[in-house]
N, C-alpha and C. Protein backbone atom coordinates (compact mmCIF):
# COMPACT_ATOMS: atom_id res chain seq x y z
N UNK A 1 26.46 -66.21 30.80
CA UNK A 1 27.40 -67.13 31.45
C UNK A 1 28.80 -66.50 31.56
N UNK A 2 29.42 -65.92 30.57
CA UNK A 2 30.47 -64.86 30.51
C UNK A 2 31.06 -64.27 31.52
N UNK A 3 29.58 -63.10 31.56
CA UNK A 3 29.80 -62.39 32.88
C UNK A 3 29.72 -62.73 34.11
N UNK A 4 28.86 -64.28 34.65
CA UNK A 4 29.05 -64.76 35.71
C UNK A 4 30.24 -65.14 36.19
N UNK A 5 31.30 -65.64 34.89
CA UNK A 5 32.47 -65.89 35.11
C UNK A 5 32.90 -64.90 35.38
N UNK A 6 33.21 -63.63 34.81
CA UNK A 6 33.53 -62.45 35.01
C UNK A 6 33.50 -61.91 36.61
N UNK A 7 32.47 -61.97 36.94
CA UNK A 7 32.03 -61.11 37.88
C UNK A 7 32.55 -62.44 38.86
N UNK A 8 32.64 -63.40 38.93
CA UNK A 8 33.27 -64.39 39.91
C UNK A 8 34.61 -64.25 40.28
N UNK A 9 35.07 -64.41 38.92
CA UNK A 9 37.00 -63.20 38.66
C UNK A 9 36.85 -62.11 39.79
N UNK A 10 35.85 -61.47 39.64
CA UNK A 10 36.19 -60.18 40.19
C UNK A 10 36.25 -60.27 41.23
N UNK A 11 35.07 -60.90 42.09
CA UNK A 11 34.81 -61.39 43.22
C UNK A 11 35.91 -61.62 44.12
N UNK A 12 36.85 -62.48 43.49
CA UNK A 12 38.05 -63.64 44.24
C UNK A 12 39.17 -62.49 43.99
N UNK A 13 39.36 -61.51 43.09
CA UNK A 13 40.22 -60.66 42.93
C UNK A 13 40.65 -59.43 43.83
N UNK A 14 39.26 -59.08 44.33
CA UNK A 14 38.48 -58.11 45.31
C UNK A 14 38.96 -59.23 46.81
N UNK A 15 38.70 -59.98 46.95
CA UNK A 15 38.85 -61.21 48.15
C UNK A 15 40.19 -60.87 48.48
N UNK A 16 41.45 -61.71 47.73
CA UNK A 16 42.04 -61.66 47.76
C UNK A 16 43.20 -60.99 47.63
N UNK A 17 42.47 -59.12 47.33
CA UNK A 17 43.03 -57.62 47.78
C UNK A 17 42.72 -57.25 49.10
N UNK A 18 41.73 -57.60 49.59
CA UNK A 18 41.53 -57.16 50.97
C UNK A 18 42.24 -58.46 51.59
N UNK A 19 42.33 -59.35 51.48
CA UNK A 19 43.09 -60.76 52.66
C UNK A 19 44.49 -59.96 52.39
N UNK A 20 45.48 -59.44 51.30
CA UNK A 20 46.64 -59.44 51.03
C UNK A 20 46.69 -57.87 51.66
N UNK A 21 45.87 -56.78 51.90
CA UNK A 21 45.94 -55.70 52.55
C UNK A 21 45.75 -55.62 54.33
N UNK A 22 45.11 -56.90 54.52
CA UNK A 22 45.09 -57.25 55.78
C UNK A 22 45.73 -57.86 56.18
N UNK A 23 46.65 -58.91 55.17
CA UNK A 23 47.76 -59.25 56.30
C UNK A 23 49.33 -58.56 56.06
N UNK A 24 49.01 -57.89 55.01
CA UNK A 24 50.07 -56.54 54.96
C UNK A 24 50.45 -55.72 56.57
N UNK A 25 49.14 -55.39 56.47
CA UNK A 25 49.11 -54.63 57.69
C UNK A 25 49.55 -55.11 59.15
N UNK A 26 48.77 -56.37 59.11
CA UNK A 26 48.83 -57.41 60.40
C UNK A 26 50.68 -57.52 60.10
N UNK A 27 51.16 -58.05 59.25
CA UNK A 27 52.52 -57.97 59.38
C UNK A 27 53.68 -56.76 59.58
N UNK A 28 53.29 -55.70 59.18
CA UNK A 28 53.57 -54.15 59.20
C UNK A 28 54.07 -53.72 61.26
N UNK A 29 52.35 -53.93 61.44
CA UNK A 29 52.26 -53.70 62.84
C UNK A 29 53.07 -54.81 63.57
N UNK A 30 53.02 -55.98 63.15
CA UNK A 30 54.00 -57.04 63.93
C UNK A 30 55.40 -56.78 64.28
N UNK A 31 55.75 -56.23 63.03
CA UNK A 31 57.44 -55.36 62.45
C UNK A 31 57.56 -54.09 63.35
N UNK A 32 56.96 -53.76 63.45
CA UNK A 32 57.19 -52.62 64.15
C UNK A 32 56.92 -52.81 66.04
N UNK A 33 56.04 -53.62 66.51
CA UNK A 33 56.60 -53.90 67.15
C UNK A 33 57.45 -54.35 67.92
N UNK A 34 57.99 -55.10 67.03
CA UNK A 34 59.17 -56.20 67.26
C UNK A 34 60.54 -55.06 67.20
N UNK A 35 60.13 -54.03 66.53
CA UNK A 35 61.43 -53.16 66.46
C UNK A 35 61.16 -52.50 67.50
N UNK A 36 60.04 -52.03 67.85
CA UNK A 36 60.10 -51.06 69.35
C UNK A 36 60.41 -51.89 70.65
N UNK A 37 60.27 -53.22 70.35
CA UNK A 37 60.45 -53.98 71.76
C UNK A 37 61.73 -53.78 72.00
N UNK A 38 62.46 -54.02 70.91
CA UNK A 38 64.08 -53.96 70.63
C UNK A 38 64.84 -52.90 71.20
N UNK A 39 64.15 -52.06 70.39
CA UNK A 39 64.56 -50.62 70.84
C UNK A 39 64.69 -50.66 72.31
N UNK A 40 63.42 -50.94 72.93
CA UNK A 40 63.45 -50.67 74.82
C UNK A 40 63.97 -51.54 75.07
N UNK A 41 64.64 -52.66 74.54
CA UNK A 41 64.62 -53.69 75.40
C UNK A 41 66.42 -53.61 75.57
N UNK A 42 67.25 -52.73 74.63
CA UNK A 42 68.32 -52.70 74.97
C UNK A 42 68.84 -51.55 75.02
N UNK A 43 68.18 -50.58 75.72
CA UNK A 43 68.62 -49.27 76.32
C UNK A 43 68.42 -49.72 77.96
């Protein structure tokens, strides 16, 4: 029973490294576009 708990931990830990690396990214790329729009948009 332990390790079911355990390994459930891990589960949601693992989950919620990839959701927080994916919307890292998703926000990363957002940022950066928003700075390149900028960039062209006032030259």
């Amino acid at each position: 029973m332990f390790g079911l708990l355990f390994k459930g931990k891990a589960m949601i830990g693992v989950a919620l490294f990839v959701v927080a690396g994916f919307a890292c990214r998703q926000l990363i790329f957002f940022l950066l576009k928003l700075h390149l729009k900028k960039k062209y948009w006032s030259e």
